[in-house]
N, C-alpha and C. Protein backbone atom coordinates (compact mmCIF):
# COMPACT_ATOMS: atom_id res chain seq x y z
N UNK A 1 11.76 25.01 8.23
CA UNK A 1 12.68 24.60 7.20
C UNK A 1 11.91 24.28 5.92
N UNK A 2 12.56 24.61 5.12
CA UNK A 2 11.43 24.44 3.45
C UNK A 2 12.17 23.37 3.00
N UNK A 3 11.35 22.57 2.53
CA UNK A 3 11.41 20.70 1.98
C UNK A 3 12.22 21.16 0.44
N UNK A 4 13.23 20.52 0.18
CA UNK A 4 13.94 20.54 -0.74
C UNK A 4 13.03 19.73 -1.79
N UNK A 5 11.79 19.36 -1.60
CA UNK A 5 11.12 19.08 -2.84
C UNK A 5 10.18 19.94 -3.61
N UNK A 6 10.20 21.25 -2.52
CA UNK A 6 8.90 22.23 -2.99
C UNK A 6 8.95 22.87 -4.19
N UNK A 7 9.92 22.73 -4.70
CA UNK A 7 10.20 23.37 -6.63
C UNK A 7 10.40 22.77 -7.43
N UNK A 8 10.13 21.02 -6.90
CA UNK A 8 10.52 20.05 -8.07
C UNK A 8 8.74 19.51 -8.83
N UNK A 9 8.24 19.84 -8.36
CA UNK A 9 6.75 19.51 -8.39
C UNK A 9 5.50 20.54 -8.71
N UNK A 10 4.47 20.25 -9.33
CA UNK A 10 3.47 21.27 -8.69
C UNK A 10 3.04 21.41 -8.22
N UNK A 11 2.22 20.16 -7.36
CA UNK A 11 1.88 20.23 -6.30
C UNK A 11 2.63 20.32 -5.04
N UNK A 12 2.08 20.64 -4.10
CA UNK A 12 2.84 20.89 -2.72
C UNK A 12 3.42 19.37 -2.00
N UNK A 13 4.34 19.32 -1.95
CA UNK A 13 5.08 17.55 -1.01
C UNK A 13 3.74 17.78 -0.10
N UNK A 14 2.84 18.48 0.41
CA UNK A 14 1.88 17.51 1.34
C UNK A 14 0.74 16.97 1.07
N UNK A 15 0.29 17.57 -0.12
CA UNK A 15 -0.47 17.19 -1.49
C UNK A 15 -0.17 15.27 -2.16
N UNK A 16 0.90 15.81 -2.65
CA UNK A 16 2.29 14.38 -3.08
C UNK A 16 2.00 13.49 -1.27
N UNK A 17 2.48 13.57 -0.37
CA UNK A 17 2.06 12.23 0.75
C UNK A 17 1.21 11.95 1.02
N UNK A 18 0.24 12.44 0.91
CA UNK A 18 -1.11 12.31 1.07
C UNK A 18 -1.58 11.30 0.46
N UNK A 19 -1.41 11.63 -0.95
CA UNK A 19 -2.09 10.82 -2.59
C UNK A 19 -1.44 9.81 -2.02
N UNK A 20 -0.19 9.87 -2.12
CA UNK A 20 0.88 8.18 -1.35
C UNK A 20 0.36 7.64 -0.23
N UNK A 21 -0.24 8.19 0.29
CA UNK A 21 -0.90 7.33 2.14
C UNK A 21 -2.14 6.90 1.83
N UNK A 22 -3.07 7.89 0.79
CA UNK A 22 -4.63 7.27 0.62
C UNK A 22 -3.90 6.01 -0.29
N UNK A 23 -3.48 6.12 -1.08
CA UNK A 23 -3.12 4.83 -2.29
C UNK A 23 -2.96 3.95 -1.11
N UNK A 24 -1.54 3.64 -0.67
CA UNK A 24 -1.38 2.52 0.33
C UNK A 24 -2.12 2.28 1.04
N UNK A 25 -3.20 3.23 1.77
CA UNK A 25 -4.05 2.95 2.96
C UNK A 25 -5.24 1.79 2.06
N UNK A 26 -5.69 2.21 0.91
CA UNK A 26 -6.79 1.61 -0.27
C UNK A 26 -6.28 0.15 -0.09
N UNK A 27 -5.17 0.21 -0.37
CA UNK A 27 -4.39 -1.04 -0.89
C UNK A 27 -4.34 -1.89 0.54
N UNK A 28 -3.96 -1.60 1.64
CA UNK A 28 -3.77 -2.12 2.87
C UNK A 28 -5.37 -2.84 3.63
N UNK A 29 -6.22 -1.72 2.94
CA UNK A 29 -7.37 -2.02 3.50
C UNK A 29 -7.98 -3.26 2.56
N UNK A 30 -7.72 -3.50 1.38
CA UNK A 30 -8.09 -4.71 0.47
C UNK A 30 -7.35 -5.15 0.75
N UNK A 31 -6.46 -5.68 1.19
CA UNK A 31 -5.52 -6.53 1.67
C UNK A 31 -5.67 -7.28 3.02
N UNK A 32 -6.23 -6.09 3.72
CA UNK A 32 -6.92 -7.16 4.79
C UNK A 32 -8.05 -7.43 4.76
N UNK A 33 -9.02 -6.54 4.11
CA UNK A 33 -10.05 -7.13 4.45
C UNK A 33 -10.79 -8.13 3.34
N UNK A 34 -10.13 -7.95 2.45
CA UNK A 34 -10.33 -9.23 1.32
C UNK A 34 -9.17 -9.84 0.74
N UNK A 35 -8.41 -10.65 1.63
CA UNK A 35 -7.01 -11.02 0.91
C UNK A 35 -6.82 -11.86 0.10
N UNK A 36 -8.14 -12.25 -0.39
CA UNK A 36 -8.21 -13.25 -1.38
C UNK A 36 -8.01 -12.36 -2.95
N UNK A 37 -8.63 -11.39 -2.80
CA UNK A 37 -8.39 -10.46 -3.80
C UNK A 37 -7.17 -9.99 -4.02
N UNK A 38 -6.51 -9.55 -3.17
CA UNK A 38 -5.28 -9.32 -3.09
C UNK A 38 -4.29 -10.28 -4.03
N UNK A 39 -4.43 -11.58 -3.11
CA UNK A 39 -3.55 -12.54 -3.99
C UNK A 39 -4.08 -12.70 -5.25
N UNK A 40 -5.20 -12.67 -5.91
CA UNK A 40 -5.63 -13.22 -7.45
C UNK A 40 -4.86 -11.94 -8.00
N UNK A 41 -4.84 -10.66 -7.35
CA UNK A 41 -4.12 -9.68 -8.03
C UNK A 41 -2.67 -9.75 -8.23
N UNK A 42 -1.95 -10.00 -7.38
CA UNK A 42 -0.71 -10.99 -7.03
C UNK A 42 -0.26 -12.15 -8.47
N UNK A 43 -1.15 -12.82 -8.70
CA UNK A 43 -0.92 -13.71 -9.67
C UNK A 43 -1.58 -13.85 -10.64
N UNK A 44 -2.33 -12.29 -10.90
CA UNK A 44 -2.59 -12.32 -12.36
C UNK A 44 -1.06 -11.39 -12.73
N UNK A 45 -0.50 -10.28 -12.20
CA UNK A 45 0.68 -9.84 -12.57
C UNK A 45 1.69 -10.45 -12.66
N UNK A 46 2.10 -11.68 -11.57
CA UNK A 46 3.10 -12.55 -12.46
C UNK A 46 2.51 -13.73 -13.35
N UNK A 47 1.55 -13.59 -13.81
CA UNK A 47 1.29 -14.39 -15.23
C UNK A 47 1.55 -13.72 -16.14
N UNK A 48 1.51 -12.12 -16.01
CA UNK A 48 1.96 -11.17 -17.32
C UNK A 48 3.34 -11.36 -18.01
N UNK A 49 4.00 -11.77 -16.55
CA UNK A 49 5.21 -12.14 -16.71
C UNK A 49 5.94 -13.57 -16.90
N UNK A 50 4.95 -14.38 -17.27
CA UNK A 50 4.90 -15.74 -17.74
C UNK A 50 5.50 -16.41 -16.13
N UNK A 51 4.93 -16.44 -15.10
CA UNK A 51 5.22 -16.99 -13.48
C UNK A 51 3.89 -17.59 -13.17
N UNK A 52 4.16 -18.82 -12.55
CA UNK A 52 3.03 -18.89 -11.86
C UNK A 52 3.00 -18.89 -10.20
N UNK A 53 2.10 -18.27 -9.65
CA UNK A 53 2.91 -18.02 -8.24
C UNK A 53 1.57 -18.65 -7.92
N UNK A 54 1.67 -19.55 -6.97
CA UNK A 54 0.40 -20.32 -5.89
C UNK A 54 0.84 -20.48 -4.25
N UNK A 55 0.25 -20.45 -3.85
CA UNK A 55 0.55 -20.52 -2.21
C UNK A 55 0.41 -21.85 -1.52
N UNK A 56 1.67 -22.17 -0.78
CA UNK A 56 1.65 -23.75 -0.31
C UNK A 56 0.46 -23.85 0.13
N UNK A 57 0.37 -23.42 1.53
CA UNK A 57 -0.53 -23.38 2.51
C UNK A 57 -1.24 -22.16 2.26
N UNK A 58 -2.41 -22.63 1.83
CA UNK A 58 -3.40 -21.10 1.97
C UNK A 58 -3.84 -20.54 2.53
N UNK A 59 -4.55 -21.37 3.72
CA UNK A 59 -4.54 -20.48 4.91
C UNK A 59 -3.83 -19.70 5.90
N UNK A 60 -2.12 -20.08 5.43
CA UNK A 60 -1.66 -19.48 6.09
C UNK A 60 -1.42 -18.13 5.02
N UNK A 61 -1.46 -17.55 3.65
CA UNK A 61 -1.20 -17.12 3.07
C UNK A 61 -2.45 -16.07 3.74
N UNK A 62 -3.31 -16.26 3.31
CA UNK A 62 -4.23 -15.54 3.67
C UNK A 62 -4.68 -14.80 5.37
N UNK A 63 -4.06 -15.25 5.72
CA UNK A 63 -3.58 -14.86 7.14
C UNK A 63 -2.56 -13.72 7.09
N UNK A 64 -1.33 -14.15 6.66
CA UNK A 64 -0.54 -13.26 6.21
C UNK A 64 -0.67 -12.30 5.38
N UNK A 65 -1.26 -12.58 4.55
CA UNK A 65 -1.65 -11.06 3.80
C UNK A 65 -2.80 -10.29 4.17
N UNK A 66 -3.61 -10.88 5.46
CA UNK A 66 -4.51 -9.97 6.20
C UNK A 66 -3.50 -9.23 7.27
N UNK A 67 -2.63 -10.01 7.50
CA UNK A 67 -1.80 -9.45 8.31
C UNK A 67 -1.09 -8.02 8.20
N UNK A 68 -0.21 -8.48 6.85
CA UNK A 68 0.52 -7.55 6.47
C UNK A 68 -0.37 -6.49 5.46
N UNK A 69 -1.60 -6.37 5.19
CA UNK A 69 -2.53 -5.17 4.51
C UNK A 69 -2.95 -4.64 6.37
N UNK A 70 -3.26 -5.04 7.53
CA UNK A 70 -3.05 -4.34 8.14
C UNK A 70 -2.00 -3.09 8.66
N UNK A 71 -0.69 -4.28 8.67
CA UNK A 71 0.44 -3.22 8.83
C UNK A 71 0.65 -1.62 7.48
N UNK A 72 -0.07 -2.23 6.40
CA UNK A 72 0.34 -1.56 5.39
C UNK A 72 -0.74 0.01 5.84
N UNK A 73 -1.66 -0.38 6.25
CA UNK A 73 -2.80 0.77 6.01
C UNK A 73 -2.35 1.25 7.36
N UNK A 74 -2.04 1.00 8.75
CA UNK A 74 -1.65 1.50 9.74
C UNK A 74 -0.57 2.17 9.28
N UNK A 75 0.53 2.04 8.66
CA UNK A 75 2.01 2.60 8.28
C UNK A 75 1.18 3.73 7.78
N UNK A 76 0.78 3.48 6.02
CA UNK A 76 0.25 4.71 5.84
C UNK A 76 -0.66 5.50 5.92
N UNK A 77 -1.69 5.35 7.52
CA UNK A 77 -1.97 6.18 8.29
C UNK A 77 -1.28 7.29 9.00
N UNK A 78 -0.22 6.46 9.26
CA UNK A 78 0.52 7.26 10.13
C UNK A 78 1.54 8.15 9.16
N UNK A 79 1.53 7.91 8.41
CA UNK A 79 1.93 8.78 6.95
C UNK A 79 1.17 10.10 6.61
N UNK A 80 0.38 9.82 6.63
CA UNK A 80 -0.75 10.61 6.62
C UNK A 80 -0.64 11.52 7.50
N UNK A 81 -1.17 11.36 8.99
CA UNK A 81 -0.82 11.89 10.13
C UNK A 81 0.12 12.89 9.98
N UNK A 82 1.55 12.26 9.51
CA UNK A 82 2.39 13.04 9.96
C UNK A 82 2.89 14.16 8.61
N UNK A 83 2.11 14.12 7.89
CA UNK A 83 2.52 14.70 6.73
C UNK A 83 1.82 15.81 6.59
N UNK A 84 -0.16 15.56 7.34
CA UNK A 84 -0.43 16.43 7.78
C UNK A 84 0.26 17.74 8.88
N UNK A 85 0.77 17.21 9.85
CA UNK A 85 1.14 17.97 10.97
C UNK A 85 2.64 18.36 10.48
N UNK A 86 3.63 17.85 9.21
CA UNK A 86 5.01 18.32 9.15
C UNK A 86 4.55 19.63 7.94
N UNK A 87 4.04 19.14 7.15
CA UNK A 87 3.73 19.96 5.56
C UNK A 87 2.83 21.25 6.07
């Protein structure tokens, strides 16, 4: 079946998920494995937006966002994976 996106683009949709799975996987992987970075990135963007965002409990923050940059880089692994084997 041909992907109703293959003429909207120049590159090929498996080209396009790819770039989308390395980005998130980058992002997932600084996320867990330095989530301190993560969050200063977190709250320098809502200072752009005149917010100040701080975390009650930090250790649990930082837990959680090791957490969830795991889930993120596993998801778009498996993004990857499958975009390889559909495209």
């Amino acid at each position: 079946m041909q992907c109703p996106l293959s003429g909207c683009f120049v590159f090929s949709p498996k080209v396009i998920f790819l770039m989308i799975a390395l980005i998130g996987f980058v992002l997932g992987a600084v996320s867990a494995f330095r989530p301190e970075r993560s969050i200063a990135f977190y709250q320098r963007i809502m200072k752009y937006f005149n917010w100040k965002a701080e975390p009650i409990d930090a250790a649990k923050e930082l837990r959680n966002t090791r957490i969830l940059g795991l889930w993120l880089a596993g998801l778009n692994l498996a993004l990857a994976v499958f975009a390889g084997m559909k495209f």
